[in-house]
C-alpha atoms as a PDB file:
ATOM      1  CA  UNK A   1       0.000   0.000   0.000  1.00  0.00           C
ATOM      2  CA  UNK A   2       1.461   3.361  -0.789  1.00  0.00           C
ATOM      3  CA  UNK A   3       1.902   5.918   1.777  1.00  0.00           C
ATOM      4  CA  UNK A   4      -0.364   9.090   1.499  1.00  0.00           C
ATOM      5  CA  UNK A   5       1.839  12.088   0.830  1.00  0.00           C
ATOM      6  CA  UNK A   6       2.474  15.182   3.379  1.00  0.00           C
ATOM      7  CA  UNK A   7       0.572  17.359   0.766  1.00  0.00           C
ATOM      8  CA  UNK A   8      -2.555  15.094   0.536  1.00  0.00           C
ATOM      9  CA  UNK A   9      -2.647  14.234   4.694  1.00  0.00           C
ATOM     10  CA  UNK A  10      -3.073  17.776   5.263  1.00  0.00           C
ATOM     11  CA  UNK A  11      -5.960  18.100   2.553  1.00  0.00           C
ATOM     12  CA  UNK A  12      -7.718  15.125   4.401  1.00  0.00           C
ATOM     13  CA  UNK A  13      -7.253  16.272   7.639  1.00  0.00           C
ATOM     14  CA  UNK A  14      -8.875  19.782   6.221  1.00  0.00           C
ATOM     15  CA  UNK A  15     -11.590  17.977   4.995  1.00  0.00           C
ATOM     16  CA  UNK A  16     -12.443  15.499   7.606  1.00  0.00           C
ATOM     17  CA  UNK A  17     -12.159  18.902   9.518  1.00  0.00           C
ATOM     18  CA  UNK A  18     -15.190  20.181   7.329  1.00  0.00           C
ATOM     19  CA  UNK A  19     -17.438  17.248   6.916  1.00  0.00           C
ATOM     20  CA  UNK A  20     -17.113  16.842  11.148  1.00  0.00           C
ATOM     21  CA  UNK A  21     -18.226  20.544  11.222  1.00  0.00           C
ATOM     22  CA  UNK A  22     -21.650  20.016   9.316  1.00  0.00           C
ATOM     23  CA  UNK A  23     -23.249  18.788  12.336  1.00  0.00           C
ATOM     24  CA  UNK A  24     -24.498  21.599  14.110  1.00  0.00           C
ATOM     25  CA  UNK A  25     -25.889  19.902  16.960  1.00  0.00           C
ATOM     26  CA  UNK A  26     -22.864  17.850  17.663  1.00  0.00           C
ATOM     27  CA  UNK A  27     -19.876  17.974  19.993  1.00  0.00           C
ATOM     28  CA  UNK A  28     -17.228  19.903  20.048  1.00  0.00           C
ATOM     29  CA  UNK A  29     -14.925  18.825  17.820  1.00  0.00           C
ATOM     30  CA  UNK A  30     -11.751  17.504  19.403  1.00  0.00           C
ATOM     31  CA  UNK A  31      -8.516  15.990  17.790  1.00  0.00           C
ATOM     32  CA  UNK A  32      -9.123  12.680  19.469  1.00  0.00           C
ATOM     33  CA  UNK A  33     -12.630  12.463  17.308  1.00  0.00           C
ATOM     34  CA  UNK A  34     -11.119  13.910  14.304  1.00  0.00           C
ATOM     35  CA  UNK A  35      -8.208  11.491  14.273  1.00  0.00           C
ATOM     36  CA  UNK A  36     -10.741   8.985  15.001  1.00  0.00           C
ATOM     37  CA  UNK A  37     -12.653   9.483  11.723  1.00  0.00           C
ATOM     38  CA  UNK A  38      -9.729   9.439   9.747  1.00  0.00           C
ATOM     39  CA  UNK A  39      -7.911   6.271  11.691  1.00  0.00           C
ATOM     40  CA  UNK A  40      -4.987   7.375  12.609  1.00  0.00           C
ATOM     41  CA  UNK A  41      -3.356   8.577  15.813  1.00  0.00           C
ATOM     42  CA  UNK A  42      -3.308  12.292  17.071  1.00  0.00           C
ATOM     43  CA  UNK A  43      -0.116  12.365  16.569  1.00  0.00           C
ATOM     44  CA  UNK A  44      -0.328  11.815  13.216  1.00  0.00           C
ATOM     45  CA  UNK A  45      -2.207  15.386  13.113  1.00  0.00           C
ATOM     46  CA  UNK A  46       0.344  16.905  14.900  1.00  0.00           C
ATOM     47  CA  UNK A  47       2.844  15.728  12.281  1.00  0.00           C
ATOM     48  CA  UNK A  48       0.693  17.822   9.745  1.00  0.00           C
ATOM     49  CA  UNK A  49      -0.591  20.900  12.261  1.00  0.00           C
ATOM     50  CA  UNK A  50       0.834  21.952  15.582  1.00  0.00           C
ATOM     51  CA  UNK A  51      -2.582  22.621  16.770  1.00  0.00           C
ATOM     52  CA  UNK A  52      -6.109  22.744  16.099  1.00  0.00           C
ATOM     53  CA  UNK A  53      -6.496  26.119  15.904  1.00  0.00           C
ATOM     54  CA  UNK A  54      -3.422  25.578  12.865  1.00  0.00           C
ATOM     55  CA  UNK A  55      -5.846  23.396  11.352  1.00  0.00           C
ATOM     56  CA  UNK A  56      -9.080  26.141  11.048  1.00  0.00           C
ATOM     57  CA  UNK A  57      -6.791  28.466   9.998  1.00  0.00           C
ATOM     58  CA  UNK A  58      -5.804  26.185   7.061  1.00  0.00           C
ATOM     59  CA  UNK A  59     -10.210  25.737   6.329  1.00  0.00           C
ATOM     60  CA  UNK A  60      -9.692  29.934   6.441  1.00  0.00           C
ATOM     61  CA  UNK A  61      -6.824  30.009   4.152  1.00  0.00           C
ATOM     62  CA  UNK A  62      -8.872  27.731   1.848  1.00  0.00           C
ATOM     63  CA  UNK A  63     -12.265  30.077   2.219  1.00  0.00           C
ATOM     64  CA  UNK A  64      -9.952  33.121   1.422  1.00  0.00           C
ATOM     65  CA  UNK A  65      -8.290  31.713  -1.563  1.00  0.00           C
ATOM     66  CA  UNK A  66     -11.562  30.341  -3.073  1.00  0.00           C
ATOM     67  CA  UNK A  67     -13.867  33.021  -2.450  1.00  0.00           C
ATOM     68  CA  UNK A  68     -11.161  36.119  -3.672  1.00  0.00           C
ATOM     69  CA  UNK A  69     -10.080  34.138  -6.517  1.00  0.00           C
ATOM     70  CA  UNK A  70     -13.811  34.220  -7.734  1.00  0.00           C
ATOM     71  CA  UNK A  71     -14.226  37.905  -6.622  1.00  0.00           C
ATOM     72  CA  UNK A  72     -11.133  38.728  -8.316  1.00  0.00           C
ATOM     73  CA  UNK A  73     -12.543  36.942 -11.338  1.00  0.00           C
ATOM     74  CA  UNK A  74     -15.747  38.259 -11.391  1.00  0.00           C
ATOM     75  CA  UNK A  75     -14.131  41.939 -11.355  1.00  0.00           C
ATOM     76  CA  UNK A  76     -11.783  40.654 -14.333  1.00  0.00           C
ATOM     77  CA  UNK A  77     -14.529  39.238 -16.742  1.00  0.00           C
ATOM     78  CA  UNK A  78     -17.682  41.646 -15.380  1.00  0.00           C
ATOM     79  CA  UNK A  79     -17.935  45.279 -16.840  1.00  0.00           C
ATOM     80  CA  UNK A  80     -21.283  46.317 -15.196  1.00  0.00           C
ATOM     81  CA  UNK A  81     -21.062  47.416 -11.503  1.00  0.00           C
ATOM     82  CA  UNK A  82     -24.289  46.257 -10.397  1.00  0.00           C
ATOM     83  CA  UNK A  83     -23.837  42.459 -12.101  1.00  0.00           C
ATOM     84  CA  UNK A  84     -20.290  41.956 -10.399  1.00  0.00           C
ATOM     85  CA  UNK A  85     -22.508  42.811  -7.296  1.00  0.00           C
ATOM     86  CA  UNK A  86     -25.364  40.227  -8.236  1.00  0.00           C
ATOM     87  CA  UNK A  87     -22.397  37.834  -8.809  1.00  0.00           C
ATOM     88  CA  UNK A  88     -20.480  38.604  -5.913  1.00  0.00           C
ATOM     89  CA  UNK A  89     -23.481  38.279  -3.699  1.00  0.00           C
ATOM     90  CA  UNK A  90     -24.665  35.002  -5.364  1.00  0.00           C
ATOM     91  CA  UNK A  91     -21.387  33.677  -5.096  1.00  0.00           C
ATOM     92  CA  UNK A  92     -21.010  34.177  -1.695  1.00  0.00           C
ATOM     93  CA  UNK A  93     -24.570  32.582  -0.984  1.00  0.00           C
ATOM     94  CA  UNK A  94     -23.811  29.904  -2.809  1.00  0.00           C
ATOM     95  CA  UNK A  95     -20.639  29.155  -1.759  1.00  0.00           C
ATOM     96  CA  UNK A  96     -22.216  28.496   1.749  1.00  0.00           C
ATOM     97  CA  UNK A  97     -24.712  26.573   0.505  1.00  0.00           C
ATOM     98  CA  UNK A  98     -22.330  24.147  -1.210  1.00  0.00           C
ATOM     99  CA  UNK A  99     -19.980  24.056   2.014  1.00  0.00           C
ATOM    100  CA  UNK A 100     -21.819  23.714   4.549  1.00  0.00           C
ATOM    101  CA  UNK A 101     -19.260  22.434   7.470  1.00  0.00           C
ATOM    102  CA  UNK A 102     -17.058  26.014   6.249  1.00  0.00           C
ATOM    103  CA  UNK A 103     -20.354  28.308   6.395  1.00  0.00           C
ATOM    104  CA  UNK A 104     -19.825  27.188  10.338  1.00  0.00           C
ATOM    105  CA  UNK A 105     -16.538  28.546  10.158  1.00  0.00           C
ATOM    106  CA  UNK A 106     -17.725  31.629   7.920  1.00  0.00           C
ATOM    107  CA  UNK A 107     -20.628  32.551  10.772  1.00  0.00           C
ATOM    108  CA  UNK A 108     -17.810  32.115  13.493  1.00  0.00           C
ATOM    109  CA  UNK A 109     -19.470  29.380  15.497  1.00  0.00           C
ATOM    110  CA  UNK A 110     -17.348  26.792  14.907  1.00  0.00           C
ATOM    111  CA  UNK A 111     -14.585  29.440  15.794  1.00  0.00           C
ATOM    112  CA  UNK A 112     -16.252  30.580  19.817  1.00  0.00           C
ATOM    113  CA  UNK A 113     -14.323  27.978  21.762  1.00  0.00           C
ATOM    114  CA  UNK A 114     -11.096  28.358  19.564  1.00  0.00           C
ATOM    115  CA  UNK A 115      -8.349  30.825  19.252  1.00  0.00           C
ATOM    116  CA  UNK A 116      -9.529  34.384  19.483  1.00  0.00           C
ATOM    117  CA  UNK A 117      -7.142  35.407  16.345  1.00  0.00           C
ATOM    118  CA  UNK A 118      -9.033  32.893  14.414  1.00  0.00           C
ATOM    119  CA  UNK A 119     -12.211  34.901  15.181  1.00  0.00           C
ATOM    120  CA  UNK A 120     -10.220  38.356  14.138  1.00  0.00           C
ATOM    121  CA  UNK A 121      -9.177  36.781  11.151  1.00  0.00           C
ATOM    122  CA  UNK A 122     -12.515  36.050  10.013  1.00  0.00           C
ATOM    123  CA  UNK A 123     -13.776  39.615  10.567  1.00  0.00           C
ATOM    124  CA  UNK A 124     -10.657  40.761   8.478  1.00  0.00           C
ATOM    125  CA  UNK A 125     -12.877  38.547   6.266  1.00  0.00           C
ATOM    126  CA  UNK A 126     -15.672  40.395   5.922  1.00  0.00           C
ATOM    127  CA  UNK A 127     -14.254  43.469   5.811  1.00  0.00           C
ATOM    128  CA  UNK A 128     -12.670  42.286   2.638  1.00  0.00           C
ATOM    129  CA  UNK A 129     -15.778  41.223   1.087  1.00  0.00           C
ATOM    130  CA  UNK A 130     -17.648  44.394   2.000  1.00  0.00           C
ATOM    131  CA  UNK A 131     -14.378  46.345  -0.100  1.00  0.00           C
ATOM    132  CA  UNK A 132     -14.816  44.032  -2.511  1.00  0.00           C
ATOM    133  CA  UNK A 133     -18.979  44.592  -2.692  1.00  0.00           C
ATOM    134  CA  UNK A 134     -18.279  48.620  -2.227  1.00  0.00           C
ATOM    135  CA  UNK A 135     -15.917  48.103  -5.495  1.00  0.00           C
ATOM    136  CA  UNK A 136     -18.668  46.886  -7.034  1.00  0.00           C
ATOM    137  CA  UNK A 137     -20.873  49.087  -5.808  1.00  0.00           C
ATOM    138  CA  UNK A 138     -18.409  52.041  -6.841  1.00  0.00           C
ATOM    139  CA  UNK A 139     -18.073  50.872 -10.695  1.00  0.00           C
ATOM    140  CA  UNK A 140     -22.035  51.162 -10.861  1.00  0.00           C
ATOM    141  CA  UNK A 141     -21.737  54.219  -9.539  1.00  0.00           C
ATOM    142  CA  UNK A 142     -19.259  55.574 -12.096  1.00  0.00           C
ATOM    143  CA  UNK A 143     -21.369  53.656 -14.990  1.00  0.00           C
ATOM    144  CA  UNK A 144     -23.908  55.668 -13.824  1.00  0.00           C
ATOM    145  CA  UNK A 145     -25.991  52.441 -12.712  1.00  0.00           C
ATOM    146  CA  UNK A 146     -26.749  53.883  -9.606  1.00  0.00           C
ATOM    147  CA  UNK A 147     -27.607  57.371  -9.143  1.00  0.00           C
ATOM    148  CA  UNK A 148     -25.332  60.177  -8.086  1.00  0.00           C
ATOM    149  CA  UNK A 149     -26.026  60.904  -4.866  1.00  0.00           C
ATOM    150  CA  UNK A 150     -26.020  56.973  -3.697  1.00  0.00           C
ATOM    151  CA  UNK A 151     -24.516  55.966  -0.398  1.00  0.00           C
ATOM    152  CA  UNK A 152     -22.513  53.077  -1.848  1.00  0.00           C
ATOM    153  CA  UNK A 153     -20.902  52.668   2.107  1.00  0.00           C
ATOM    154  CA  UNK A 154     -24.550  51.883   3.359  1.00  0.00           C
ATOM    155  CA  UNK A 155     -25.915  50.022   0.380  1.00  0.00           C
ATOM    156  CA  UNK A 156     -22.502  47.825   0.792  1.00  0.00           C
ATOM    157  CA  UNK A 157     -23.255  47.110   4.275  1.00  0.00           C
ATOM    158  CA  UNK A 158     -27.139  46.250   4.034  1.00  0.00           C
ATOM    159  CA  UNK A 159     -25.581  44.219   1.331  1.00  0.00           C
ATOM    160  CA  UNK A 160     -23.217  42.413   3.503  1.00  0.00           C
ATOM    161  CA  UNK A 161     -25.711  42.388   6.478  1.00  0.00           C
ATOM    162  CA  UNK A 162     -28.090  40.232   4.151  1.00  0.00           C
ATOM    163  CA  UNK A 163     -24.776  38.023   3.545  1.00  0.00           C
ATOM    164  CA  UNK A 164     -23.865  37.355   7.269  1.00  0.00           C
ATOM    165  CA  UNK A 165     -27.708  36.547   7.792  1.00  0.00           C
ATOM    166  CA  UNK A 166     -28.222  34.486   5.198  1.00  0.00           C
ATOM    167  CA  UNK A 167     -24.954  32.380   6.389  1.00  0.00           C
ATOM    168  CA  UNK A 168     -26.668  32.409  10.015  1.00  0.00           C
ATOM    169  CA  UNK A 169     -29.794  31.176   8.977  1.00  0.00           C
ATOM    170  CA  UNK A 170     -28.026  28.393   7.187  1.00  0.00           C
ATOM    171  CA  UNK A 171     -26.419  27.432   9.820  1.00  0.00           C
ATOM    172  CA  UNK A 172     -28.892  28.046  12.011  1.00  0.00           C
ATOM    173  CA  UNK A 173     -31.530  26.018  10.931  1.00  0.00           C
ATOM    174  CA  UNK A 174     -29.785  22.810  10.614  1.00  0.00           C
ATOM    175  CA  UNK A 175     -29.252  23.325   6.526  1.00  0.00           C
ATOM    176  CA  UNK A 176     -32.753  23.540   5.953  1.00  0.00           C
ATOM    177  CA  UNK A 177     -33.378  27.275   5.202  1.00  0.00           C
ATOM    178  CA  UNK A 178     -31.515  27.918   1.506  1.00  0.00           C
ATOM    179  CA  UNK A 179     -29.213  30.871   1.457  1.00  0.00           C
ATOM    180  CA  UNK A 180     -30.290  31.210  -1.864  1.00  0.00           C
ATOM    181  CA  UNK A 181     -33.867  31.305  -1.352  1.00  0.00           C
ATOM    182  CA  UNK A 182     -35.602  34.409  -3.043  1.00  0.00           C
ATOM    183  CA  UNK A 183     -32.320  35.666  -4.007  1.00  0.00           C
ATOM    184  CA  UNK A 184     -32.870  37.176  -7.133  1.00  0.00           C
ATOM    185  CA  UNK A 185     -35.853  39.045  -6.118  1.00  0.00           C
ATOM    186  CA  UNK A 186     -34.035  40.514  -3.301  1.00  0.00           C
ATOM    187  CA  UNK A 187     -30.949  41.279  -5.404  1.00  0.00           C
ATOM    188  CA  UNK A 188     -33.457  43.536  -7.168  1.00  0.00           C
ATOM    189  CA  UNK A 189     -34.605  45.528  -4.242  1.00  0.00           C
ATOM    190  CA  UNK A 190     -30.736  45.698  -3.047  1.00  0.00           C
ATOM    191  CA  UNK A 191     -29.490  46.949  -6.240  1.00  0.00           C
ATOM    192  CA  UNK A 192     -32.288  49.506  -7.241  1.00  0.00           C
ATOM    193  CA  UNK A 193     -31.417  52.382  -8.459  1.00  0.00           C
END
């Protein structure tokens, strides 16, 4: 049997990581259970992560990459201010919806018992995406999309406001109440002019 590279541990462990935090209503997650579920020893983690809080910050690094790559694509290939805003925001919706053990970790619940930087780092987070929705936000502006005397800060953070509770509500209701649910009619009312 051939041994599982450094490289591909790591993305397992990450993953495990994920699927463990889908469960809501379950226990804490420790790194006795997680090394459980992928049989093998907590040591083995520690070969791959000094700590747990090393390993969320890895399922943040991951978020981060995944979601700005797409923003940054979006701004790239998107001309229109206020439809790199309807796909930022449906991005980010769906995003959550698709991954739902990370939406845990975009929310910050999965995050209360952990590290406190891991929690700071997340808000660094969101005040990324809500520069990257006032960007948007700005370019409709300029395209005259929007009309002159617009408060793109406020619309941007009603924007992101809807975002956060969306993600709560997710998570919140055990998976069951979409993110996505009604979205384009309320991207409408969002992005009136």
């Amino acid at each position: 049997m051939a041994a599982i590279k450094s490289g591909e541990r790591k993305t397992q462990i990450l993953q495990m990581l994920a699927e463990m935090l889908e469960h809501p209503k379950g226990e804490r997650i420790t790194t006795a259970a997680l090394a459980a579920r992928l049989q093998v020893s907590e040591a083995a983690l520690y070969r791959h992560f000094a700590s747990k809080a090393q390993m969320f910050e890895g399922l943040i690094e991951f978020i981060e990459t995944s979601i700005f790559g797409l923003i940054n694509q979006i701004a790239d290939s998107e001309a229109s201010g206020i439809a790199q805003s309807r796909k930022v925001i449906s991005l980010l919706l769906s995003f959550a919806e698709r991954n739902k053990g990370l939406t845990r970790v975009l929310v910050g619940d999965a995050l209360v018992i952990e590290d406190e930087r891991l929690q700071e780092r997340m808000n660094q987070f969101v005040d990324r995406i809500e520069a990257s929705l006032r960007q948007g936000l700005r370019n409709a502006l300029s395209l005259g999309e929007l009309p002159p005397a617009d408060d793109i800060h406020a619309r941007a953070s009603l924007i992101l406001h809807f975002i956060l509770g969306r993600w709560q509500r997710y998570a919140k209701t055990g998976w069951k109440k979409s993110p996505t649910e009604f979205l384009d009619s309320q991207m409408v009312l969002m992005l009136r002019a």
